[in-house]
PDB file of N, CA and C in Angstrom:
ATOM      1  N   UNK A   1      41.963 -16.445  95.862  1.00  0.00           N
ATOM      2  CA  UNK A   1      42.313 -15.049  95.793  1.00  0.00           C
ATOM      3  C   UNK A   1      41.177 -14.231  95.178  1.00  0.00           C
ATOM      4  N   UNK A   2      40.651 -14.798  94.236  1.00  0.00           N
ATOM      5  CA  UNK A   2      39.374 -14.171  93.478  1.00  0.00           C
ATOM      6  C   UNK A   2      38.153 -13.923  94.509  1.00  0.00           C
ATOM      7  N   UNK A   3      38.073 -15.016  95.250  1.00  0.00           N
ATOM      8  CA  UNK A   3      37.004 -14.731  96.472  1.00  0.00           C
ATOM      9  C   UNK A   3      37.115 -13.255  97.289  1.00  0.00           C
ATOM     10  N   UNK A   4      38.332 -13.872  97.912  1.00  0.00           N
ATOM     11  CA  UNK A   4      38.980 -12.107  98.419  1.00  0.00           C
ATOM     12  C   UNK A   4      38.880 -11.326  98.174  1.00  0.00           C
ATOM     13  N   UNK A   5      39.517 -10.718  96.794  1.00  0.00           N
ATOM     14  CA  UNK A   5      39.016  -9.502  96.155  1.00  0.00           C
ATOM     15  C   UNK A   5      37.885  -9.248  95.764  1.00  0.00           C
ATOM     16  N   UNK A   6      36.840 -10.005  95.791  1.00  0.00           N
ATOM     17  CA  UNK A   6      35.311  -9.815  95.340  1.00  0.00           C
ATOM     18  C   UNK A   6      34.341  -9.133  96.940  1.00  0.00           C
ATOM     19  N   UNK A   7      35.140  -9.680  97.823  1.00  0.00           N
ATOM     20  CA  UNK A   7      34.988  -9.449  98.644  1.00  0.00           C
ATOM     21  C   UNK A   7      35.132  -7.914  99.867  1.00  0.00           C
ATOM     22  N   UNK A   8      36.686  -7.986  99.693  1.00  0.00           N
ATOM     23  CA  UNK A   8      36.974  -6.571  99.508  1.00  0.00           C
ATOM     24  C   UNK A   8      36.406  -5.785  99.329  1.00  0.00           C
ATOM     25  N   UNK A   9      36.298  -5.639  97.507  1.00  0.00           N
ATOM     26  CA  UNK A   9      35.196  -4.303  96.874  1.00  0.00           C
ATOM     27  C   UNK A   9      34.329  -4.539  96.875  1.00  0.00           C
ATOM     28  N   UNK A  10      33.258  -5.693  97.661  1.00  0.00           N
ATOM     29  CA  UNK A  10      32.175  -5.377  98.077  1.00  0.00           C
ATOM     30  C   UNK A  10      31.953  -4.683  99.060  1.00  0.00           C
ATOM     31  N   UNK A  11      32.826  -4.800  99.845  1.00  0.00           N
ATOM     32  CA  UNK A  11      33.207  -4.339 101.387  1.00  0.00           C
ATOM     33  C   UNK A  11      33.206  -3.022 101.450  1.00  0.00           C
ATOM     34  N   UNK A  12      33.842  -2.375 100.267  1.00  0.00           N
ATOM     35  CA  UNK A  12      34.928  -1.291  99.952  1.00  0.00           C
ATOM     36  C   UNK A  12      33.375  -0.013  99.716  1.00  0.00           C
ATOM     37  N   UNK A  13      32.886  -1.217  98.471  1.00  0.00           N
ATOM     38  CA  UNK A  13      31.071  -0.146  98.051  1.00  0.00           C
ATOM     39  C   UNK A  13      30.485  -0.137  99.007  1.00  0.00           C
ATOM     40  N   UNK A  14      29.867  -1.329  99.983  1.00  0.00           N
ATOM     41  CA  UNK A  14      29.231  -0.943 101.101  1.00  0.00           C
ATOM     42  C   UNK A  14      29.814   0.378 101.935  1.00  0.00           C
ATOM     43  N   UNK A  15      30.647   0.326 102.386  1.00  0.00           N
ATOM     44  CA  UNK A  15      31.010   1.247 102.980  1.00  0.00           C
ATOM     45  C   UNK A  15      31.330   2.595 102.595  1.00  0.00           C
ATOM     46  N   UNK A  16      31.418   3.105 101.143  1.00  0.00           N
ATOM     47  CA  UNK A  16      31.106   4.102 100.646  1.00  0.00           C
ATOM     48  C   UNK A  16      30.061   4.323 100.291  1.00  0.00           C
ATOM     49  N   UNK A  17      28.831   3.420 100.133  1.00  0.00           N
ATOM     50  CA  UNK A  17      27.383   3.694  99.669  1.00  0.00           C
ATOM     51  C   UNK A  17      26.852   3.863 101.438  1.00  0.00           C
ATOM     52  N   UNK A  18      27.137   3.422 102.021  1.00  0.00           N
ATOM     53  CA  UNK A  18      26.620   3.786 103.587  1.00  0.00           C
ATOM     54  C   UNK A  18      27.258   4.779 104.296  1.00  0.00           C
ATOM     55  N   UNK A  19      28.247   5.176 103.999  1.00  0.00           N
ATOM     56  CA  UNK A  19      28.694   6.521 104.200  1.00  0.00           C
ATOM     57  C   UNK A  19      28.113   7.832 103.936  1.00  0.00           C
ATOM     58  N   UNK A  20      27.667   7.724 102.116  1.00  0.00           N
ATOM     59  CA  UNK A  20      27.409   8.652 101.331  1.00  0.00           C
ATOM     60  C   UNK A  20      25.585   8.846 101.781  1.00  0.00           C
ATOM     61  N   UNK A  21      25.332   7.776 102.208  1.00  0.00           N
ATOM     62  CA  UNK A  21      23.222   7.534 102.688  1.00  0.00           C
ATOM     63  C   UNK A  21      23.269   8.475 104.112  1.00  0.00           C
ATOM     64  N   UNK A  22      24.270   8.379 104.848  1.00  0.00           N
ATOM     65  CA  UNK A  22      24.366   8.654 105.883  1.00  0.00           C
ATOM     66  C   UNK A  22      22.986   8.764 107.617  1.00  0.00           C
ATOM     67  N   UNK A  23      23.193   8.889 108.256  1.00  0.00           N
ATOM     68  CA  UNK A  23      22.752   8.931 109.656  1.00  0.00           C
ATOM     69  C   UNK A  23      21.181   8.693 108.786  1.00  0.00           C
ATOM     70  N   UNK A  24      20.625   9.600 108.558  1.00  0.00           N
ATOM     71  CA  UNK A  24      19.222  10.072 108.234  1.00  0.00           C
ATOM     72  C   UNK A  24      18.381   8.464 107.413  1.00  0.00           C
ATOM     73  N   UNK A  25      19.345   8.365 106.535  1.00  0.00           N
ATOM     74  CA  UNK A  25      18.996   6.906 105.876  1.00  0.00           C
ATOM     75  C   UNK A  25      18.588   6.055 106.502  1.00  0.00           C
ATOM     76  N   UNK A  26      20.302   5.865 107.516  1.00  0.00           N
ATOM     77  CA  UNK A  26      19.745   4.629 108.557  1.00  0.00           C
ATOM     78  C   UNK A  26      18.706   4.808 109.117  1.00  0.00           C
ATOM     79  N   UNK A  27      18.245   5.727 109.813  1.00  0.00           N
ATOM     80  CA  UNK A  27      16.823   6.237 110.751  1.00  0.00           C
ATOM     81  C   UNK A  27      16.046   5.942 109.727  1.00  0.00           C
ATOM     82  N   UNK A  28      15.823   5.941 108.683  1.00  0.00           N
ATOM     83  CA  UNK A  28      14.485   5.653 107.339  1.00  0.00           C
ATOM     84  C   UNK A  28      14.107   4.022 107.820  1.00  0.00           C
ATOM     85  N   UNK A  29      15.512   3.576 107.316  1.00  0.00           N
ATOM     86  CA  UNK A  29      15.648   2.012 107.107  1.00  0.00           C
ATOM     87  C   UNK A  29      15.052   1.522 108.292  1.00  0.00           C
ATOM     88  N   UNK A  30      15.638   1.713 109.625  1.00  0.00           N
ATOM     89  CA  UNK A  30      15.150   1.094 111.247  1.00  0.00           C
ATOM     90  C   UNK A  30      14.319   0.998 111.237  1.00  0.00           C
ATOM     91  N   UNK A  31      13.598   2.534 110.702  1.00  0.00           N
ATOM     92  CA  UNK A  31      12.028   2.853 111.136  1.00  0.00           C
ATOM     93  C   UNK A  31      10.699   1.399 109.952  1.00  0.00           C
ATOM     94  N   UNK A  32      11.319   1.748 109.031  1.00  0.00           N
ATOM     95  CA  UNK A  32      10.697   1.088 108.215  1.00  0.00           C
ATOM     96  C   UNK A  32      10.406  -0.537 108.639  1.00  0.00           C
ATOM     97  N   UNK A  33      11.803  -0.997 109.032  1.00  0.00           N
ATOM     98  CA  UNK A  33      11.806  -2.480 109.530  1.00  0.00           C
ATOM     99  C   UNK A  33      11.474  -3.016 110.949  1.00  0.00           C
ATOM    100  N   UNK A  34      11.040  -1.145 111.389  1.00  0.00           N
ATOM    101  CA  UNK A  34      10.524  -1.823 112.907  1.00  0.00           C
ATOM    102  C   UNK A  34       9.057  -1.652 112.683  1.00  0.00           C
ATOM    103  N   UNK A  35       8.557  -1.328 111.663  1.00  0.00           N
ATOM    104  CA  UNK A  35       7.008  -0.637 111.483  1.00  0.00           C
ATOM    105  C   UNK A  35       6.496  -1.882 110.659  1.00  0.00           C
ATOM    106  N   UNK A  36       7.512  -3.180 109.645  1.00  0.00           N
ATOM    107  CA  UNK A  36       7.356  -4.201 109.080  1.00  0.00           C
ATOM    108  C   UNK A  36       7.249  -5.246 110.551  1.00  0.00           C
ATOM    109  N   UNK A  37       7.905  -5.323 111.523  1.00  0.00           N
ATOM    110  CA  UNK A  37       8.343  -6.090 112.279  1.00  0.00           C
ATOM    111  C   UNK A  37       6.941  -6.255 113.344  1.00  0.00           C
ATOM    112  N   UNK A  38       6.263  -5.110 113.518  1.00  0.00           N
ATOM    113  CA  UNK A  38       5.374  -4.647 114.102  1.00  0.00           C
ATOM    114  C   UNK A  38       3.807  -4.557 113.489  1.00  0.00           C
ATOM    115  N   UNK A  39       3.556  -5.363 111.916  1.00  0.00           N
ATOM    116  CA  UNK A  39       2.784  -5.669 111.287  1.00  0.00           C
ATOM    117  C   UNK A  39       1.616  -6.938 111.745  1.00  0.00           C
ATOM    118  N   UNK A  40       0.788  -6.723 112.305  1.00  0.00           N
ATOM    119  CA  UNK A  40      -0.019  -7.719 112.653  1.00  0.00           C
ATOM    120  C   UNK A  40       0.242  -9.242 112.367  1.00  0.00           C
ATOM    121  N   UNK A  41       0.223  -8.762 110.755  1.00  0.00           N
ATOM    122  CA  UNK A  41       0.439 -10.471 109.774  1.00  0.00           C
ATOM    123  C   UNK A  41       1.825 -11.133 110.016  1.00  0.00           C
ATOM    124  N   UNK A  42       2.683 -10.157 110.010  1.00  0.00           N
ATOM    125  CA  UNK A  42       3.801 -10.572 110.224  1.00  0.00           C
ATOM    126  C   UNK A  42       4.164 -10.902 111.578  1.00  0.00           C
ATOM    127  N   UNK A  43       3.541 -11.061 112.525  1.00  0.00           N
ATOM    128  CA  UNK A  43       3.849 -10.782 114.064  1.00  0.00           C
ATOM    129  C   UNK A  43       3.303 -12.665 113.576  1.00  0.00           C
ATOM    130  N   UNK A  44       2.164 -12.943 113.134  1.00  0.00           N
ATOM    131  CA  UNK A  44       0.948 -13.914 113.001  1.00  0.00           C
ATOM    132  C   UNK A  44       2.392 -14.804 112.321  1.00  0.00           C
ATOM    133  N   UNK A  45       2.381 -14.814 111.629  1.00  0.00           N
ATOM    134  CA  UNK A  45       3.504 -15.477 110.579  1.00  0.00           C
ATOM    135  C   UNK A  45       4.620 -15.728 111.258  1.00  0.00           C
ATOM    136  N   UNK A  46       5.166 -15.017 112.516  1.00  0.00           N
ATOM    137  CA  UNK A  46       6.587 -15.243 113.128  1.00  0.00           C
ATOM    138  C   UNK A  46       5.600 -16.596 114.020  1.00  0.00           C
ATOM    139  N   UNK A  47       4.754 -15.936 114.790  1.00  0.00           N
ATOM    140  CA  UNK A  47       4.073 -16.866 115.729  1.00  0.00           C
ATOM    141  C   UNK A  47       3.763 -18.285 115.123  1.00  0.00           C
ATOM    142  N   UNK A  48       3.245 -18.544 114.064  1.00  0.00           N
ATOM    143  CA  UNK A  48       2.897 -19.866 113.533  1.00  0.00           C
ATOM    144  C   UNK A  48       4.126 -20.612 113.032  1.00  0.00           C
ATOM    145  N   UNK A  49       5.330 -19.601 112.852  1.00  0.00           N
ATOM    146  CA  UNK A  49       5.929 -20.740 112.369  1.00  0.00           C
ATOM    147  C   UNK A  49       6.869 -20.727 113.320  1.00  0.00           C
ATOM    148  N   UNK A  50       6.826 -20.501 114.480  1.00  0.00           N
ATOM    149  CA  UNK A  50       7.680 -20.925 115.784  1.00  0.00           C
ATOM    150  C   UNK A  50       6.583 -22.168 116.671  1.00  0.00           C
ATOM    151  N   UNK A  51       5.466 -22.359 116.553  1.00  0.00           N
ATOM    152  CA  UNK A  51       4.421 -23.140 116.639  1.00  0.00           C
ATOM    153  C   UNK A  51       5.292 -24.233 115.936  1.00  0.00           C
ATOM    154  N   UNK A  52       5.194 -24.231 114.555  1.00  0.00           N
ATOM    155  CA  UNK A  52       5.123 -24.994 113.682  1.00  0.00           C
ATOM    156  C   UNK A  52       6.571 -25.989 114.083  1.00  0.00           C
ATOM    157  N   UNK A  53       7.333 -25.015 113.824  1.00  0.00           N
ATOM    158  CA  UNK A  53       8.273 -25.262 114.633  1.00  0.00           C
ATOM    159  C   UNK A  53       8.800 -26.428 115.132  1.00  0.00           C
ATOM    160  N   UNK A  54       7.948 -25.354 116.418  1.00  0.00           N
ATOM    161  CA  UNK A  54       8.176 -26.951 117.770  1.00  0.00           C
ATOM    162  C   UNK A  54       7.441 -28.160 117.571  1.00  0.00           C
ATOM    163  N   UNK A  55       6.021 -28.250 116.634  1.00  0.00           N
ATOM    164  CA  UNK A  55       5.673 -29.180 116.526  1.00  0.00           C
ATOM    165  C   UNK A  55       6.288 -30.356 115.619  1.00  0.00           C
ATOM    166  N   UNK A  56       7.269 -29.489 114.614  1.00  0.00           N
ATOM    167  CA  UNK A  56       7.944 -30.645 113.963  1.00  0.00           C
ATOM    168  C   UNK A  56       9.169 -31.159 114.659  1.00  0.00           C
ATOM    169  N   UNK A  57       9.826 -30.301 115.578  1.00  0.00           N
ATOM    170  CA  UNK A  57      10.723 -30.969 115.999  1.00  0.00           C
ATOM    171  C   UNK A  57      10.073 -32.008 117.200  1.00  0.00           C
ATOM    172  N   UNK A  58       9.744 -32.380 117.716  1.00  0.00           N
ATOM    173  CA  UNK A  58       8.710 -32.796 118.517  1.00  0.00           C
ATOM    174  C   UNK A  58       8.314 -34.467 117.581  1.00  0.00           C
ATOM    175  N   UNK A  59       7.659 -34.006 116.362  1.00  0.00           N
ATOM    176  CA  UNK A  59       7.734 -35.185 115.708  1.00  0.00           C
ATOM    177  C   UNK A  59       9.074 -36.126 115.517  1.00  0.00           C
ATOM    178  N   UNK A  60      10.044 -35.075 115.016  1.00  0.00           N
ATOM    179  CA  UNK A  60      11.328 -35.810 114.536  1.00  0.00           C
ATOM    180  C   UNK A  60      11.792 -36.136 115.612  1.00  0.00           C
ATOM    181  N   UNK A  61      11.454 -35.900 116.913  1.00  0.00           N
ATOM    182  CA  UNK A  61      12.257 -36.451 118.112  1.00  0.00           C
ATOM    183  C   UNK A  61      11.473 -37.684 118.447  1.00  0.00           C
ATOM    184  N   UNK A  62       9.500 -37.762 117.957  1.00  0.00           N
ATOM    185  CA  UNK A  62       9.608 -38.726 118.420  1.00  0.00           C
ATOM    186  C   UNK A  62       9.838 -39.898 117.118  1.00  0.00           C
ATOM    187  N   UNK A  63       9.931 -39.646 116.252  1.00  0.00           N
ATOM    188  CA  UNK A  63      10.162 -40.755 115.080  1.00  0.00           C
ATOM    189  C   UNK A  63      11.351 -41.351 115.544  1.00  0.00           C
ATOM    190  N   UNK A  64      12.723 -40.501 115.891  1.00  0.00           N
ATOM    191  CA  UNK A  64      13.851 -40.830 115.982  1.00  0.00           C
ATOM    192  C   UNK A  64      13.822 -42.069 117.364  1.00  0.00           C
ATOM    193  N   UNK A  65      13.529 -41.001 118.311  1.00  0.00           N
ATOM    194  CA  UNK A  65      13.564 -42.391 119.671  1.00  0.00           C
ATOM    195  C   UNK A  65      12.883 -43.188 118.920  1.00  0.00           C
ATOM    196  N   UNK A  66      11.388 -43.255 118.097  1.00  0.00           N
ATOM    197  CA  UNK A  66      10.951 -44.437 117.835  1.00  0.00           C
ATOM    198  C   UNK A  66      12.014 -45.770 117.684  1.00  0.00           C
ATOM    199  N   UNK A  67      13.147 -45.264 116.777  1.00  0.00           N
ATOM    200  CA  UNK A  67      13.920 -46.094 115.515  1.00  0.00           C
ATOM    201  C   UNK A  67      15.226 -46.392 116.780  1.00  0.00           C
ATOM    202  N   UNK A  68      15.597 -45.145 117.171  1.00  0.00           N
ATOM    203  CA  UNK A  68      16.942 -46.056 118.295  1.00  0.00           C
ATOM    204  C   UNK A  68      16.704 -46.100 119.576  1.00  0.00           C
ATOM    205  N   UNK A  69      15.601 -47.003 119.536  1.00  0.00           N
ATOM    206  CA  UNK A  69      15.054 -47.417 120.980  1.00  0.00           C
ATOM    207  C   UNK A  69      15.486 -46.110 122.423  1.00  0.00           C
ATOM    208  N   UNK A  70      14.529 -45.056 122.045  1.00  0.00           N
ATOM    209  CA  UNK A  70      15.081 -44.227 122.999  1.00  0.00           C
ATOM    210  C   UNK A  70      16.121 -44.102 124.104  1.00  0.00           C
ATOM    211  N   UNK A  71      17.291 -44.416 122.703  1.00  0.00           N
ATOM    212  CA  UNK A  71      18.390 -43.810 123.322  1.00  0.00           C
ATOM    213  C   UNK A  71      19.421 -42.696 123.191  1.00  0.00           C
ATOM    214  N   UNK A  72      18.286 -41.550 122.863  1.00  0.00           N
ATOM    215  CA  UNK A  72      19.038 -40.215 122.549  1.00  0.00           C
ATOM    216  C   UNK A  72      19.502 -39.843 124.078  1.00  0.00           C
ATOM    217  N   UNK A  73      20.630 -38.958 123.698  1.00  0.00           N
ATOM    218  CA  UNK A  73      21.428 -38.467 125.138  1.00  0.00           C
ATOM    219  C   UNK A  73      20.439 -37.261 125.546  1.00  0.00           C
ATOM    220  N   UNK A  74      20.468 -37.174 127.081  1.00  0.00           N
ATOM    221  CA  UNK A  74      19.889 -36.388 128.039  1.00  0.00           C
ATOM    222  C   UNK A  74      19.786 -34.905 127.513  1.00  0.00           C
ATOM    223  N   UNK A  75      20.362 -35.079 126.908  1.00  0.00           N
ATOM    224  CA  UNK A  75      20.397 -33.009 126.811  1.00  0.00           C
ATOM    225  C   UNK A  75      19.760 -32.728 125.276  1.00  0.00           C
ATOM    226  N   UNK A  76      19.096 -34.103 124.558  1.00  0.00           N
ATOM    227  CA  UNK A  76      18.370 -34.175 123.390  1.00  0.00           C
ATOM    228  C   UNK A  76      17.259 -33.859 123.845  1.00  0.00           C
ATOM    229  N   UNK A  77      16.828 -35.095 124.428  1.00  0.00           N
ATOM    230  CA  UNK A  77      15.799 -35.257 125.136  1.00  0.00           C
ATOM    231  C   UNK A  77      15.382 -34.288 125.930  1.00  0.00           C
ATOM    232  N   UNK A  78      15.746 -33.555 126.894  1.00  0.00           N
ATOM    233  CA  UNK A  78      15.777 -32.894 127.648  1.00  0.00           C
ATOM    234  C   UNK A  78      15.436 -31.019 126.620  1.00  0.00           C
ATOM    235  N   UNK A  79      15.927 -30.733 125.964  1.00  0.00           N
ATOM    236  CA  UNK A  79      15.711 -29.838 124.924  1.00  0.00           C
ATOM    237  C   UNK A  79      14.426 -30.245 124.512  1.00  0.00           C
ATOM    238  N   UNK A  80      14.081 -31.012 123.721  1.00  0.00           N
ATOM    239  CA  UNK A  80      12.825 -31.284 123.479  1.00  0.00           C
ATOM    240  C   UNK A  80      11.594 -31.349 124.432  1.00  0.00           C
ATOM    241  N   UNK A  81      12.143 -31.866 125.696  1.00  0.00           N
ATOM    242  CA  UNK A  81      10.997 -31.732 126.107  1.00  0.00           C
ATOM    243  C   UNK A  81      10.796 -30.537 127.166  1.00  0.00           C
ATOM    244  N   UNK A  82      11.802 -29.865 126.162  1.00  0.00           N
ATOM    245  CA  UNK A  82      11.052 -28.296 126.887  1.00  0.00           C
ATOM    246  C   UNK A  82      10.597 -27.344 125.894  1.00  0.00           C
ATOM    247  N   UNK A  83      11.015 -27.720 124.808  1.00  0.00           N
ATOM    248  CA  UNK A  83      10.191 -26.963 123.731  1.00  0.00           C
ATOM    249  C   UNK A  83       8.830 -27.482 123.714  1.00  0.00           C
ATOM    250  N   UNK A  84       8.500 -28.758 123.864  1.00  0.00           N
ATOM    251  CA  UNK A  84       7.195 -29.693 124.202  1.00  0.00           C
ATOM    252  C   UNK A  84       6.069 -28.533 125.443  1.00  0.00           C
ATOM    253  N   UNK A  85       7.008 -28.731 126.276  1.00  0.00           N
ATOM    254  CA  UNK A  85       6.083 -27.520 127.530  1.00  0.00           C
ATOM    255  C   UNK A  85       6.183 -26.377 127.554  1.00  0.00           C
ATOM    256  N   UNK A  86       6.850 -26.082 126.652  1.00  0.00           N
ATOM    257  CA  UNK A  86       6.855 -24.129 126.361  1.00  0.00           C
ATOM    258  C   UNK A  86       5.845 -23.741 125.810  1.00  0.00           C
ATOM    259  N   UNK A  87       4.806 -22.955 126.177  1.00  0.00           N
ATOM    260  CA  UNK A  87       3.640 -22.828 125.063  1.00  0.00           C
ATOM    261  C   UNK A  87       3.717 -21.139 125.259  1.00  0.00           C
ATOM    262  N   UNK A  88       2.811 -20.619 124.635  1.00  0.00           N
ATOM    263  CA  UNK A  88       2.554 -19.199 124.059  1.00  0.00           C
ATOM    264  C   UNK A  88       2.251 -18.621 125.833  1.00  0.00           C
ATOM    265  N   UNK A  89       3.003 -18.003 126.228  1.00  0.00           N
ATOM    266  CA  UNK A  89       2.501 -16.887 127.512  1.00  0.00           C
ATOM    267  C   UNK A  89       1.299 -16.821 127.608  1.00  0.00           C
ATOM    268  N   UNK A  90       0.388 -15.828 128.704  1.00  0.00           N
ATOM    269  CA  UNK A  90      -0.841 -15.960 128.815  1.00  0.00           C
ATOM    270  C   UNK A  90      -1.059 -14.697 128.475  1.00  0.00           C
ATOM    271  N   UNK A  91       0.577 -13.414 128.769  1.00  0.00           N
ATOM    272  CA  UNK A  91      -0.264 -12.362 128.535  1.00  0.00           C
ATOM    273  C   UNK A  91       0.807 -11.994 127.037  1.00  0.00           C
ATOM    274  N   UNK A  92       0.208 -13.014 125.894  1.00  0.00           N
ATOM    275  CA  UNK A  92       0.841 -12.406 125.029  1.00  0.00           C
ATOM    276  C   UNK A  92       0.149 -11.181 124.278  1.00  0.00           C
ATOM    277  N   UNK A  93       0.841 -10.456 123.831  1.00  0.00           N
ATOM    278  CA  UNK A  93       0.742  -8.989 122.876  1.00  0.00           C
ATOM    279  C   UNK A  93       0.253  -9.517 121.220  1.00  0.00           C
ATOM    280  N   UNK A  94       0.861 -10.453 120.983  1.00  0.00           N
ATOM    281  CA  UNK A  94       1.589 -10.498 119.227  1.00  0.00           C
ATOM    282  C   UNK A  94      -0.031 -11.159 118.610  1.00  0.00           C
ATOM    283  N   UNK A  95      -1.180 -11.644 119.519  1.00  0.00           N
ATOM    284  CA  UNK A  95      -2.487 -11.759 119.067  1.00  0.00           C
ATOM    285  C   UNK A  95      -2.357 -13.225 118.025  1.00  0.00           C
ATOM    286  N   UNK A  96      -3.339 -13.350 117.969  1.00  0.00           N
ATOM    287  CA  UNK A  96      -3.615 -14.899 116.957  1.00  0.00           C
ATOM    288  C   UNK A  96      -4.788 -14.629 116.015  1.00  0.00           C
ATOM    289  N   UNK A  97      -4.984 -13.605 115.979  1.00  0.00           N
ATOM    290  CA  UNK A  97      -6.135 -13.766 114.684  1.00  0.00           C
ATOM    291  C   UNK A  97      -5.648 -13.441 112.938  1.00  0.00           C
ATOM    292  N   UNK A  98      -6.755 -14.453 112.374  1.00  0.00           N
ATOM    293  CA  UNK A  98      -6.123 -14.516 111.068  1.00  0.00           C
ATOM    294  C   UNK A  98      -6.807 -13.045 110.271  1.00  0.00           C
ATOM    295  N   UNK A  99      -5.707 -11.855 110.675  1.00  0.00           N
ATOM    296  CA  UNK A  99      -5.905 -11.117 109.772  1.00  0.00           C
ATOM    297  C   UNK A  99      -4.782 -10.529 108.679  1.00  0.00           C
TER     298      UNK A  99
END
């Protein structure tokens, strides 16, 4: 019950503190997190660690078949080895340099 009600009047402030910020706020906030989103480094940082990513799952798929004699089910396997051949587009935008 304590969960609930904590919950509630969190619910209760959000929605009177986002009421009271109104329209104009939100337009601040969007703008701000599409102008963060749209940050070189941060574009660099989404990109490497979707890289990174796939390269670890890739490992853990192959350690795993290593150990149960590749016998993961089809749609394991099959997932993986399309994250394996998915690579970066040719005409990507989001750039790779370390700035």
């Amino acid at each position: 019950m304590r969960y609930r009600l904590t919950f509630v009047v969190g619910l209760a402030i959000g929605y009177v503190l986002g009421t009271r910020s109104g329209r104009e706020r939100y337009e601040q906030i969007r703008q701000g997190a599409e102008q963060f989103a749209q940050n070189p480094a941060v574009r660099n940082a989404a990109e490497a660690a979707a890289l990174n990513g796939r390269s670890m799952a890739t490992r853990a798929f192959d350690t795993v078949n290593d150990r149960v004699g590749h016998r993961l089910p089809p749609l394991v396997s099959d997932k993986v080895h399309a994250m394996r051949d998915r690579g970066v587009p040719a005409d990507d935008d989001w750039g790779t340099s370390n700035t």
